[in-house]
Structures are given as structure tokens and as C-alpha cells.
C-alpha atoms as a PDB file:
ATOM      1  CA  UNK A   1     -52.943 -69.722  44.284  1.00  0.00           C
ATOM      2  CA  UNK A   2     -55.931 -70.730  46.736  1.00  0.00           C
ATOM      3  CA  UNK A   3     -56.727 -74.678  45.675  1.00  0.00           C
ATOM      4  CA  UNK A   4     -60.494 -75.447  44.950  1.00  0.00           C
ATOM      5  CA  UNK A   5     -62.931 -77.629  45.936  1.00  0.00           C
ATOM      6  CA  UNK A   6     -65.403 -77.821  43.589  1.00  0.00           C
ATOM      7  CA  UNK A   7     -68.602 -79.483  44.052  1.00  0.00           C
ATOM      8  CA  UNK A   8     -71.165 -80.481  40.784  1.00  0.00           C
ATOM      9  CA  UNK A   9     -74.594 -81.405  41.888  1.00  0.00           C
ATOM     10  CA  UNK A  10     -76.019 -82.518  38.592  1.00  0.00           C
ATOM     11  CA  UNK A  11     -79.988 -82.746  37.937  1.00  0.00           C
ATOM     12  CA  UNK A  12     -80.039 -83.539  42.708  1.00  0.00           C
ATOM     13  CA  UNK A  13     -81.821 -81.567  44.416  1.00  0.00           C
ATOM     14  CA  UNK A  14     -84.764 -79.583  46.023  1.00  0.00           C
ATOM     15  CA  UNK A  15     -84.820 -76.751  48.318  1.00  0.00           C
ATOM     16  CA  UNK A  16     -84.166 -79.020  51.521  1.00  0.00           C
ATOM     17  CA  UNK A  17     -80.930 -79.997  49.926  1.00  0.00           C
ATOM     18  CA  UNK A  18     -80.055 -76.438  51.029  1.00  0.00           C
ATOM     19  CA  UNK A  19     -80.126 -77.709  54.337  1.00  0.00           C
ATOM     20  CA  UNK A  20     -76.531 -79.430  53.337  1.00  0.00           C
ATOM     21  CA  UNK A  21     -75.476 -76.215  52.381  1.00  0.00           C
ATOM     22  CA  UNK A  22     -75.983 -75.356  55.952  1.00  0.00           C
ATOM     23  CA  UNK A  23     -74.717 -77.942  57.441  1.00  0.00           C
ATOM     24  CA  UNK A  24     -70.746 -77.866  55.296  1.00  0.00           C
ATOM     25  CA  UNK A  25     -70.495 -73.708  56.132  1.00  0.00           C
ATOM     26  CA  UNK A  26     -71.320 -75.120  59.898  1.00  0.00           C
ATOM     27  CA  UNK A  27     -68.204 -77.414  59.917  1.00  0.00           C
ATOM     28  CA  UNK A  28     -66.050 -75.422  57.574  1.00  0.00           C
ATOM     29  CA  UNK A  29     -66.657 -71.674  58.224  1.00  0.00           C
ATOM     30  CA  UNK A  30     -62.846 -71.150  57.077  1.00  0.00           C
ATOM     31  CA  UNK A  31     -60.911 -73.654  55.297  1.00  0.00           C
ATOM     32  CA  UNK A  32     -57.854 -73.568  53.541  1.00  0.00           C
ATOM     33  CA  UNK A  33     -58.914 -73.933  50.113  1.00  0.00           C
ATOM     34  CA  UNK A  34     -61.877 -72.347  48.355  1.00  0.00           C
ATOM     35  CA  UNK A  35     -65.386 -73.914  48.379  1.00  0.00           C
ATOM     36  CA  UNK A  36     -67.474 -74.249  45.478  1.00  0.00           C
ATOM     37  CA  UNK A  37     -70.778 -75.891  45.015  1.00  0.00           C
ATOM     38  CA  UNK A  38     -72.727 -75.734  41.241  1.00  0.00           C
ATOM     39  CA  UNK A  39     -76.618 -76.537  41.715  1.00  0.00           C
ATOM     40  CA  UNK A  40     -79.109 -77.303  39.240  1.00  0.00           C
ATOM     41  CA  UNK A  41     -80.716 -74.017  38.172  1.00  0.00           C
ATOM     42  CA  UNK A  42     -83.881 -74.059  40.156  1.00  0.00           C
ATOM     43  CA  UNK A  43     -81.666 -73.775  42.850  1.00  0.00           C
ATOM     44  CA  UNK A  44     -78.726 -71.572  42.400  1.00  0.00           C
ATOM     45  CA  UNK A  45     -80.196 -68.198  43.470  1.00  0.00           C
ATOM     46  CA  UNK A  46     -82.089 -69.974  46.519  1.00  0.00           C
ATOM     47  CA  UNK A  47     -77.725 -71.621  47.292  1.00  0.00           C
ATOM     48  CA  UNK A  48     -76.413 -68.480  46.285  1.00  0.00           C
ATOM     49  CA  UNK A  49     -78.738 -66.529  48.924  1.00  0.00           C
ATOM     50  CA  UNK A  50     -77.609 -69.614  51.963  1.00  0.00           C
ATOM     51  CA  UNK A  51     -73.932 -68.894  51.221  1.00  0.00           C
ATOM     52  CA  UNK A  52     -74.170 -65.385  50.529  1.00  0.00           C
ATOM     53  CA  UNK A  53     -71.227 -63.564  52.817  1.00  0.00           C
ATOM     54  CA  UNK A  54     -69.496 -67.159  53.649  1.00  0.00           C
ATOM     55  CA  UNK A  55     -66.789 -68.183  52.255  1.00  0.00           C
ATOM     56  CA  UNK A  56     -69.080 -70.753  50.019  1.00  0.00           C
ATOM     57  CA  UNK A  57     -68.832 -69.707  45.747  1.00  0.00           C
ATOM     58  CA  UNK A  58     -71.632 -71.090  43.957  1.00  0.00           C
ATOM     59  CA  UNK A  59     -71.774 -71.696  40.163  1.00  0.00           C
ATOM     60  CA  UNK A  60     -73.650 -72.555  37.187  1.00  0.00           C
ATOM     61  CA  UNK A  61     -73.791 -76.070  35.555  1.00  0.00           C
ATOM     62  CA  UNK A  62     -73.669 -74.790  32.078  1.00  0.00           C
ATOM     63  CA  UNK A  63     -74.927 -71.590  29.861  1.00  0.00           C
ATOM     64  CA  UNK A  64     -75.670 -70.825  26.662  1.00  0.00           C
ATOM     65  CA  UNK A  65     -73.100 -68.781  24.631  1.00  0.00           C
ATOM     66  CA  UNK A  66     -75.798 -65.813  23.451  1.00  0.00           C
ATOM     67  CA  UNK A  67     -76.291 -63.280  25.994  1.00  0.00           C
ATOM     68  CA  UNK A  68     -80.132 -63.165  25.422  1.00  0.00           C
ATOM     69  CA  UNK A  69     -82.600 -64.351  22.807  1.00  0.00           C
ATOM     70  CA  UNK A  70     -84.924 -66.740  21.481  1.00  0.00           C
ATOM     71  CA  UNK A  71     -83.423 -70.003  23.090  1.00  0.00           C
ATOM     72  CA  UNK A  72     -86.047 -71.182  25.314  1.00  0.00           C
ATOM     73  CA  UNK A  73     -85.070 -73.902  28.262  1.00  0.00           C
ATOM     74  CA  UNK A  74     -81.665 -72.407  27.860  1.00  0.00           C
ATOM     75  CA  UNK A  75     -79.847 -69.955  30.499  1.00  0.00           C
ATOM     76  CA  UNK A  76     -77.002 -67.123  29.767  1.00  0.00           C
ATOM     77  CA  UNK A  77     -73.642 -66.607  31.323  1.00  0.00           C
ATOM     78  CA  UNK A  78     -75.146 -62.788  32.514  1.00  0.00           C
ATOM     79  CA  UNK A  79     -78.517 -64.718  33.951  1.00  0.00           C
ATOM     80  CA  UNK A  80     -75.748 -67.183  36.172  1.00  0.00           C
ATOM     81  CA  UNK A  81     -74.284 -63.972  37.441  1.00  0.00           C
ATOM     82  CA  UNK A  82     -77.333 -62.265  37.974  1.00  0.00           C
ATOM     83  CA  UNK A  83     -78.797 -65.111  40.082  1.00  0.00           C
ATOM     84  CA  UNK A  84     -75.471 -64.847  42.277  1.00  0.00           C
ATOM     85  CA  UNK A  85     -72.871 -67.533  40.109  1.00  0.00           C
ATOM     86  CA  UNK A  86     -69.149 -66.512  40.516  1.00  0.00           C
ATOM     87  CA  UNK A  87     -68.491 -69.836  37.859  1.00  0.00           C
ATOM     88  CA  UNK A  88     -69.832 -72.118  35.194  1.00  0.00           C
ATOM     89  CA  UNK A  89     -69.120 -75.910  34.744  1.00  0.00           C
ATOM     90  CA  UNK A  90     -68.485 -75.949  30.700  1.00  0.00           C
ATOM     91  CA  UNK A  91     -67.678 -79.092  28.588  1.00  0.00           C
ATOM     92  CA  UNK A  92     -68.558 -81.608  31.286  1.00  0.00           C
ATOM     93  CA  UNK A  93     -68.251 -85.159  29.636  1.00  0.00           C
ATOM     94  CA  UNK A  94     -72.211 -85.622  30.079  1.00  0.00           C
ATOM     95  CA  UNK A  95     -72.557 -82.438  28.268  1.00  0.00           C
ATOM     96  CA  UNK A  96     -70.601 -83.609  25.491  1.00  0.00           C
ATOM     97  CA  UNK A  97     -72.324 -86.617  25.239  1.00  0.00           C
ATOM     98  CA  UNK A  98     -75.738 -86.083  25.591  1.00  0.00           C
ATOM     99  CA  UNK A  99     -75.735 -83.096  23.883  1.00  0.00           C
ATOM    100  CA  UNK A 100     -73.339 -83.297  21.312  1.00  0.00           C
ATOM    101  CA  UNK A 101     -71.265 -80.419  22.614  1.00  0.00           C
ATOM    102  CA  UNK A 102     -68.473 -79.679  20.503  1.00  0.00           C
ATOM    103  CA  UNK A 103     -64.957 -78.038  21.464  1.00  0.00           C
ATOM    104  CA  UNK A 104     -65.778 -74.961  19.738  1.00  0.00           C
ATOM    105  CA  UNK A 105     -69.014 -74.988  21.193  1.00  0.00           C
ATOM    106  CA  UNK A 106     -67.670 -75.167  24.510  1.00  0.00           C
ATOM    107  CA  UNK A 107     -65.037 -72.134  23.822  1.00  0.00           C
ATOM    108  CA  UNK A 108     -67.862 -69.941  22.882  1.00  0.00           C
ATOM    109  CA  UNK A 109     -69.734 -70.906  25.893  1.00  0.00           C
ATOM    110  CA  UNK A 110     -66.441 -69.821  27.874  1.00  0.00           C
ATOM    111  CA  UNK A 111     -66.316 -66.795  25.771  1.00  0.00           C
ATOM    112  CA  UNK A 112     -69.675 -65.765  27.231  1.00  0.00           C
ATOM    113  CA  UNK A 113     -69.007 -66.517  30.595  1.00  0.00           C
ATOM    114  CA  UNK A 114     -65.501 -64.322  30.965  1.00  0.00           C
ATOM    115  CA  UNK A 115     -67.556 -61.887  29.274  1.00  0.00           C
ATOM    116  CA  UNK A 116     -70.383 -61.957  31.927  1.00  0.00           C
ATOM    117  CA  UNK A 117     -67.863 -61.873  34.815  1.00  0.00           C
ATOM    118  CA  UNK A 118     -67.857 -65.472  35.807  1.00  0.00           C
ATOM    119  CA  UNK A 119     -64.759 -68.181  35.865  1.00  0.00           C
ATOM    120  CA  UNK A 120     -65.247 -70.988  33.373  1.00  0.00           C
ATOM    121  CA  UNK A 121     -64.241 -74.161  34.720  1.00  0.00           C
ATOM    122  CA  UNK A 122     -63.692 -75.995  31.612  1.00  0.00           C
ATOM    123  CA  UNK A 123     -63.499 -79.644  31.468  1.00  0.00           C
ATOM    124  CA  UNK A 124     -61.479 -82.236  29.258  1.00  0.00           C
ATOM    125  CA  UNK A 125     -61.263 -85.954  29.573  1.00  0.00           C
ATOM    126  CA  UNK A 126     -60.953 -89.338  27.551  1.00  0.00           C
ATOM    127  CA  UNK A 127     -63.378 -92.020  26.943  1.00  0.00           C
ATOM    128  CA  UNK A 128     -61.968 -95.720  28.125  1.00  0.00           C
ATOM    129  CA  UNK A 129     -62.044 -97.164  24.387  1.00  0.00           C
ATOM    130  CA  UNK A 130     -59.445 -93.694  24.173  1.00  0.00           C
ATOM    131  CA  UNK A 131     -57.464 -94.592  26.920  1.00  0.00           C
ATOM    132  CA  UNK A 132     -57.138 -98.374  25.936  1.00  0.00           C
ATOM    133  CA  UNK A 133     -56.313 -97.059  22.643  1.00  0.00           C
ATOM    134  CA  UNK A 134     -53.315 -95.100  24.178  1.00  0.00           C
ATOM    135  CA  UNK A 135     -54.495 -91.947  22.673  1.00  0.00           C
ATOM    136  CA  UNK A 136     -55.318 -89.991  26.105  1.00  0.00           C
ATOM    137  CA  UNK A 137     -53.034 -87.284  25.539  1.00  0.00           C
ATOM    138  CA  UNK A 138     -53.799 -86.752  22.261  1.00  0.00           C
ATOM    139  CA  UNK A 139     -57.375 -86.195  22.960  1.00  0.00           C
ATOM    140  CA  UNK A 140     -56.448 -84.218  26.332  1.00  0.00           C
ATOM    141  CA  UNK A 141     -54.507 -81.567  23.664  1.00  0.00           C
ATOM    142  CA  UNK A 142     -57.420 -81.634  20.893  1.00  0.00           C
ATOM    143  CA  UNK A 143     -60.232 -80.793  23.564  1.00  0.00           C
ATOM    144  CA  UNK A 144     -57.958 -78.333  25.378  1.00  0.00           C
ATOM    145  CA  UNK A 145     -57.100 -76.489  22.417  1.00  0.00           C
ATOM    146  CA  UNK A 146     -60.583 -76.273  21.056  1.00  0.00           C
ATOM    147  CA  UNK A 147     -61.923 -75.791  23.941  1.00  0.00           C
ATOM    148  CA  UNK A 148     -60.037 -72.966  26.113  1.00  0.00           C
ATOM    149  CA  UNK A 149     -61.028 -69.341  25.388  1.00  0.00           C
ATOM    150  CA  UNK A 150     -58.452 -66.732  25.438  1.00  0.00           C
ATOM    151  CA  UNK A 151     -58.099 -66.096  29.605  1.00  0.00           C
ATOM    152  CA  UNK A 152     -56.100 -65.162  32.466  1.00  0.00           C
ATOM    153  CA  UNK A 153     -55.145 -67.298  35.245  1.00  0.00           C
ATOM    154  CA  UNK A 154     -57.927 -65.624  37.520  1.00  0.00           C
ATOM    155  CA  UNK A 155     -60.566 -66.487  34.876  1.00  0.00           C
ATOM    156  CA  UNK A 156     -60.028 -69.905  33.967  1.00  0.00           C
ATOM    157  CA  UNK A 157     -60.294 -73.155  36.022  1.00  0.00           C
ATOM    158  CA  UNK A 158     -59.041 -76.652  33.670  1.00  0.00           C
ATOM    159  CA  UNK A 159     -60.897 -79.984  35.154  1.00  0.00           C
ATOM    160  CA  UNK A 160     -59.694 -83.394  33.891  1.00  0.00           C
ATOM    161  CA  UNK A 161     -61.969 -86.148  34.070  1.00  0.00           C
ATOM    162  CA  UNK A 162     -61.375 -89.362  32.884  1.00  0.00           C
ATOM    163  CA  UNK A 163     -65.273 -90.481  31.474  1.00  0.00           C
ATOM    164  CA  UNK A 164     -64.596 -94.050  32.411  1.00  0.00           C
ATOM    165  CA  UNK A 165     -64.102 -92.652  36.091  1.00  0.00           C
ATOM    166  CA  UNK A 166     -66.908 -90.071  36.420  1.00  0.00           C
ATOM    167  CA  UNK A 167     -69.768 -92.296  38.781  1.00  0.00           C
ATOM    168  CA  UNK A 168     -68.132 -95.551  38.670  1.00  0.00           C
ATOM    169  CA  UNK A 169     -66.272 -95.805  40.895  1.00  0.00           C
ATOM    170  CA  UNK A 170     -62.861 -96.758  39.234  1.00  0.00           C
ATOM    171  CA  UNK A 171     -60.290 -94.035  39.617  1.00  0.00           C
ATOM    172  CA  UNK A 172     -57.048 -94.150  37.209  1.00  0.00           C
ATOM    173  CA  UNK A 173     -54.160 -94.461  38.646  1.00  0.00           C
ATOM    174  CA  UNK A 174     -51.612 -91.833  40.232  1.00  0.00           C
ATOM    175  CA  UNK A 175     -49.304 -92.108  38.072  1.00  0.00           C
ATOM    176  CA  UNK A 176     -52.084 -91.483  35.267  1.00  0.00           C
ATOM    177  CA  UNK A 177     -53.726 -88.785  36.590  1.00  0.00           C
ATOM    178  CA  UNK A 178     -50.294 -87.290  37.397  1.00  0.00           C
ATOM    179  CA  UNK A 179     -48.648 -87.564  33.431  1.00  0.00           C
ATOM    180  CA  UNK A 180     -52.424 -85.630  32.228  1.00  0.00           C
ATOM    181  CA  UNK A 181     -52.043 -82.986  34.682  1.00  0.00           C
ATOM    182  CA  UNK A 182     -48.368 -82.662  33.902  1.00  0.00           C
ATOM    183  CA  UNK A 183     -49.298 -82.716  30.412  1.00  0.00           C
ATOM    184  CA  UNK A 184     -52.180 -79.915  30.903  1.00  0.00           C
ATOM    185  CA  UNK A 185     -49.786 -77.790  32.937  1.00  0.00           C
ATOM    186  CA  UNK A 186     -47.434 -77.840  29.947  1.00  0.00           C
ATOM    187  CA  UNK A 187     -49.794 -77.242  27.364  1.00  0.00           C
ATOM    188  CA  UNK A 188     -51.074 -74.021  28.709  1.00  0.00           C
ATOM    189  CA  UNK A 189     -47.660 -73.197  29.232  1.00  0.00           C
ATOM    190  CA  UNK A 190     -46.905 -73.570  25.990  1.00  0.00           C
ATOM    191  CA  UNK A 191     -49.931 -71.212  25.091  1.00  0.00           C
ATOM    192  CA  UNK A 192     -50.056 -68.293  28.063  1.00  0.00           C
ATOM    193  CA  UNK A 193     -46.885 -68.364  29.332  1.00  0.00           C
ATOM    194  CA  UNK A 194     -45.694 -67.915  32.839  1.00  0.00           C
ATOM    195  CA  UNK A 195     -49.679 -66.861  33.430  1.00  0.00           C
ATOM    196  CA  UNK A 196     -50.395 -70.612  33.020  1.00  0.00           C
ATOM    197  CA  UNK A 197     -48.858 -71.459  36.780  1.00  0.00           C
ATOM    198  CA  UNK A 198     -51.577 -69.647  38.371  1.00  0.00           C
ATOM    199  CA  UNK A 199     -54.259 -71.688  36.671  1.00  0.00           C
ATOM    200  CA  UNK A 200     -55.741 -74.235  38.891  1.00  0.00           C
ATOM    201  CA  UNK A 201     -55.816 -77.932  37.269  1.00  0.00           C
ATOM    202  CA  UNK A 202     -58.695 -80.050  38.918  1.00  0.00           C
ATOM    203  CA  UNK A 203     -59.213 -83.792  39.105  1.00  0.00           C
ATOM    204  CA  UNK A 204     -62.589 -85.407  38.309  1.00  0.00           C
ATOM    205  CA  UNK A 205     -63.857 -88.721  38.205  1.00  0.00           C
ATOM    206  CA  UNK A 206     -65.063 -90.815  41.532  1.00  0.00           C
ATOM    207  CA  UNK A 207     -63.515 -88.807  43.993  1.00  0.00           C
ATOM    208  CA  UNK A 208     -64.165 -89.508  47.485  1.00  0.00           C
ATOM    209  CA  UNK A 209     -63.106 -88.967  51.542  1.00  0.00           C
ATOM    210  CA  UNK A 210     -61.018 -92.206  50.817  1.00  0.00           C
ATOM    211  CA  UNK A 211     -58.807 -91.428  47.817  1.00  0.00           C
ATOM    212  CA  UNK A 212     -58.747 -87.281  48.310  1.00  0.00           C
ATOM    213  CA  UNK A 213     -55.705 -87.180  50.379  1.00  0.00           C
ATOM    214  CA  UNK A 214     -53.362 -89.207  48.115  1.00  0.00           C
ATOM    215  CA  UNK A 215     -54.837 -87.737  44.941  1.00  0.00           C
ATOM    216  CA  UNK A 216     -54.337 -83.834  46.190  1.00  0.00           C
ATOM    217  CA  UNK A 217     -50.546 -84.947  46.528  1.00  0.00           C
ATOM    218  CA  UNK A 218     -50.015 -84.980  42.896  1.00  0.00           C
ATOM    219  CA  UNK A 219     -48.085 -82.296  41.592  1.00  0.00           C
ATOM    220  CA  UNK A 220     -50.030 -80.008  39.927  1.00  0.00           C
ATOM    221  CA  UNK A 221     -53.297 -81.085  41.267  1.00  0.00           C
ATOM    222  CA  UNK A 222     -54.503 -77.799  42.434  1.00  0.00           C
ATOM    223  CA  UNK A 223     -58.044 -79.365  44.294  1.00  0.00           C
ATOM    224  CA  UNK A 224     -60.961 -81.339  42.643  1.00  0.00           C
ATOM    225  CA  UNK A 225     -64.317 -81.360  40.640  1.00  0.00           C
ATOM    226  CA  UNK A 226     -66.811 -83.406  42.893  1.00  0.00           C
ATOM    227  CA  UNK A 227     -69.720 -85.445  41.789  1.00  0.00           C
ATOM    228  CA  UNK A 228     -71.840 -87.543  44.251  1.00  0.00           C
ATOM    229  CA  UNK A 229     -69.713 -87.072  47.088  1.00  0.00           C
ATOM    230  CA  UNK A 230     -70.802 -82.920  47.174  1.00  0.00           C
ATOM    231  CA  UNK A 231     -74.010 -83.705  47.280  1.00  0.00           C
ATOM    232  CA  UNK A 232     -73.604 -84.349  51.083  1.00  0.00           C
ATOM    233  CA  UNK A 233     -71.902 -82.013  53.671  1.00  0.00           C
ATOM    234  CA  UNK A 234     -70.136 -84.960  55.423  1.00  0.00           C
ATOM    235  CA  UNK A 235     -68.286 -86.841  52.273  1.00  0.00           C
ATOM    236  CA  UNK A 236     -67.864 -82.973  50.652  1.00  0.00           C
ATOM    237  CA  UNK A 237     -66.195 -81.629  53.918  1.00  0.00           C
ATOM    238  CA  UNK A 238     -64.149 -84.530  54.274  1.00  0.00           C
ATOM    239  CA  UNK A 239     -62.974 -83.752  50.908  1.00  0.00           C
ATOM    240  CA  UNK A 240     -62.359 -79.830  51.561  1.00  0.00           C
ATOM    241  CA  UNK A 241     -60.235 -80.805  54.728  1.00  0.00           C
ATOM    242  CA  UNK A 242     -58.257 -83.267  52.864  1.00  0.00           C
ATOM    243  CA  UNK A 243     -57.403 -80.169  49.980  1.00  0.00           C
ATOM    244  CA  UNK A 244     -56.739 -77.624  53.308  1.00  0.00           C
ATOM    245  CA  UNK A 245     -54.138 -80.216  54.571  1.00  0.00           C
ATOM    246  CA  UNK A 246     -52.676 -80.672  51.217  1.00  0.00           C
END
């Protein structure tokens, strides 16, 4: 299993961001792990067009679970794939919140984007009030069963990130972020078998050059979904080389 570094841009970035794009396949033409960067939309096909034959995988930031239709500002899983996506961010925590994503919205999402060829990267974390209220795990399970399509261990990516972490800042603790990732490794055990090995469990939330290292040597941490730090080829390379070493 080849870790991943994943990298979510967010609403950053014009066309001479691609210039960063440039600049991460120029220091890491062959790393260890696999590269990932997920644009905003304007700018996948132009990212997916820099990277194409590199070792760089871009993906989508989310998609809409129709295939086609009358949804208009919205984009499908076969559009993503068409414009050059290999994956799709589903269920981020911003998602969720400012758009009222449910769980089963987010499985039907996933359902559309195994079904267009893409690897869902679907993502599951607690709110502080829910982790001062000791109920992490329980809403880890809820989200993860609601939210995971039927999938193979090629097709599916599982991203935990604590809300309170995501752009703050504050990172839990290793011992935290090791018991959730223990605890996701069991649950989709419990649910696909000895398939569930091969599926790679990400950590989210504030990471950075600084804290990579110690983070990616966590059992079970099989590489990381990036925020702010992706969004520049030094901090996101730094990263990558800290996942090769691990």
C-alpha cells in the first residue's frame, strides 16, 4: 500500500498558482508516497494538464451524486473524471457545515464517484463540544457508517479530521489521533474484512513541515489530507518527504 499525500486547496487559487504545481514536481519528480493535489474547479483541468504524465494525481473537491441534470453551479463525479480527476474530497467538515451535508448524502456522493471511476476520499471528524463531551468515537462510527459506500480497498481513501483542528492550528494529540485511527482501522474491519488493511487512513487537521514526521509514525496513519500547507510547494514537499521517510 503506497501512503498518500493529499493536498486540499479550498476556494485558493488562480492560474499562476499552477506555477506551484511546477515548482513541487521540480523537487519531487519521484517520491515515495503518492502525490495528490484537489483544486478548486476552475482549475482542475488547467492542474490536471501541468501534472499530466508525472507522478502528481489531481482530484475534485466535491460532486454532486446525479450523473447529469438540472443542478446548475453543481459538478458530477463523470465531469471530475472527464476534466482529468483520479479522486474526490467527499464529506469534508466545511461541507457538512455549510451545506448541511448529511451522511447519506455523502454515501451517495461516493456512490457516484466509484461509479465514474474516481477514488472517494471520504472524510469523518468530531466537533470540539463532541470531543469535550467524550463522544469522539461514537460520532467517528455514526459518520463512518453512514457515510462509506460499498468499496474496495483501491477505491476508497478514509480522512479523519478533527473540526477543532482543521485551520487552527491546534493539533490533538498522538495518542488521540492514534486511538481514532485504530478505531477506523477496526471498524472497516469489522465491515470488509481482510480488504480493510489495504485502505489508506489519512490525518487532517493543521498539518504542517513541523508536526508531519511524528504524526506519519502513528500506526495506521497511512499519509495525510493537507490544507494551507499544500497550497505552497515548499511546506507541501516538506510534507511529502516527511511521508517518503516514514
Amino acid at each position: 500500500m503506497k501512503k498518500l499525500a493529499a493536498g486540499n486547496w479550498k476556494m485558493n487559487g488562480t492560474a499562476a498558482s499552477l506555477a506551484e504545481v511546477q515548482a513541487l514536481l521540480a523537487a519531487h519528480p519521484a517520491p515515495k508516497c503518492e502525490m495528490l493535489l484537489c483544486p478548486p474547479a476552475t482549475l482542475l483541468a488547467q492542474m490536471a494538464w501541468a501534472a499530466k504524465g508525472s507522478v502528481l494525481a489531481v482530484g475534485g473537491q466535491d460532486c454532486h451524486a446525479k450523473a447529469s441534470g438540472a443542478h446548475t453551479g453543481d459538478i458530477s463525479a463523470a465531469m471530475l473524471k472527464d476534466a482529468g480527476a483520479a479522486y474526490v474530497i467527499l464529506g469534508h467538515s466545511e461541507r457538512r457545515a455549510d451545506h448541511g451535508e448529511t451522511d447519506a448524502q455523502v454515501r451517495a456522493k461516493a456512490e457516484a464517484a466509484l461509479a465514474a471511476g474516481l477514488v472517494a476520499v471520504v472524510c469523518v471528524g468530531e466537533t470540539e463540544a463532541q470531543r469535550d463531551a467524550g463522544t469522539t468515537l461514537d460520532v467517528i462510527d455514526s459518520q463512518l457508517a453512514g457515510s462509506v459506500p460499498e468499496a474496495t480497498a483501491a477505491t476508497l481513501v478514509v480522512a479523519y479530521e478533527p473540526v477543532w483542528a482543521i485551520g487552527t492550528g491546534r493539533t490533538p494529540t498522538l495518542a488521540e489521533i492514534a486511538e481514532v485511527h485504530a478505531f477506523l482501522r477496526a471498524r472497516l474491519t469489522d465491515r470488509f474484512g481482510a480488504d480493510a488493511a489495504g485502505v489508506r487512513l489519512l490525518y487532517g487537521g493543521s498539518v504542517k513541515p513541523s508536526n508531519a514526521a511524528e504524526i506519519f509514525g502513528l500506526p495506521n496513519v497511512d499519509g495525510a489530507l493537507v490544507g494551507g500547507a499544500s497550497l505552497k510547494a515548499a511546506d507541501f514537499g516538506a510534507i511529502v518527504a516527511a511521508l517518503s521517510a516514514a
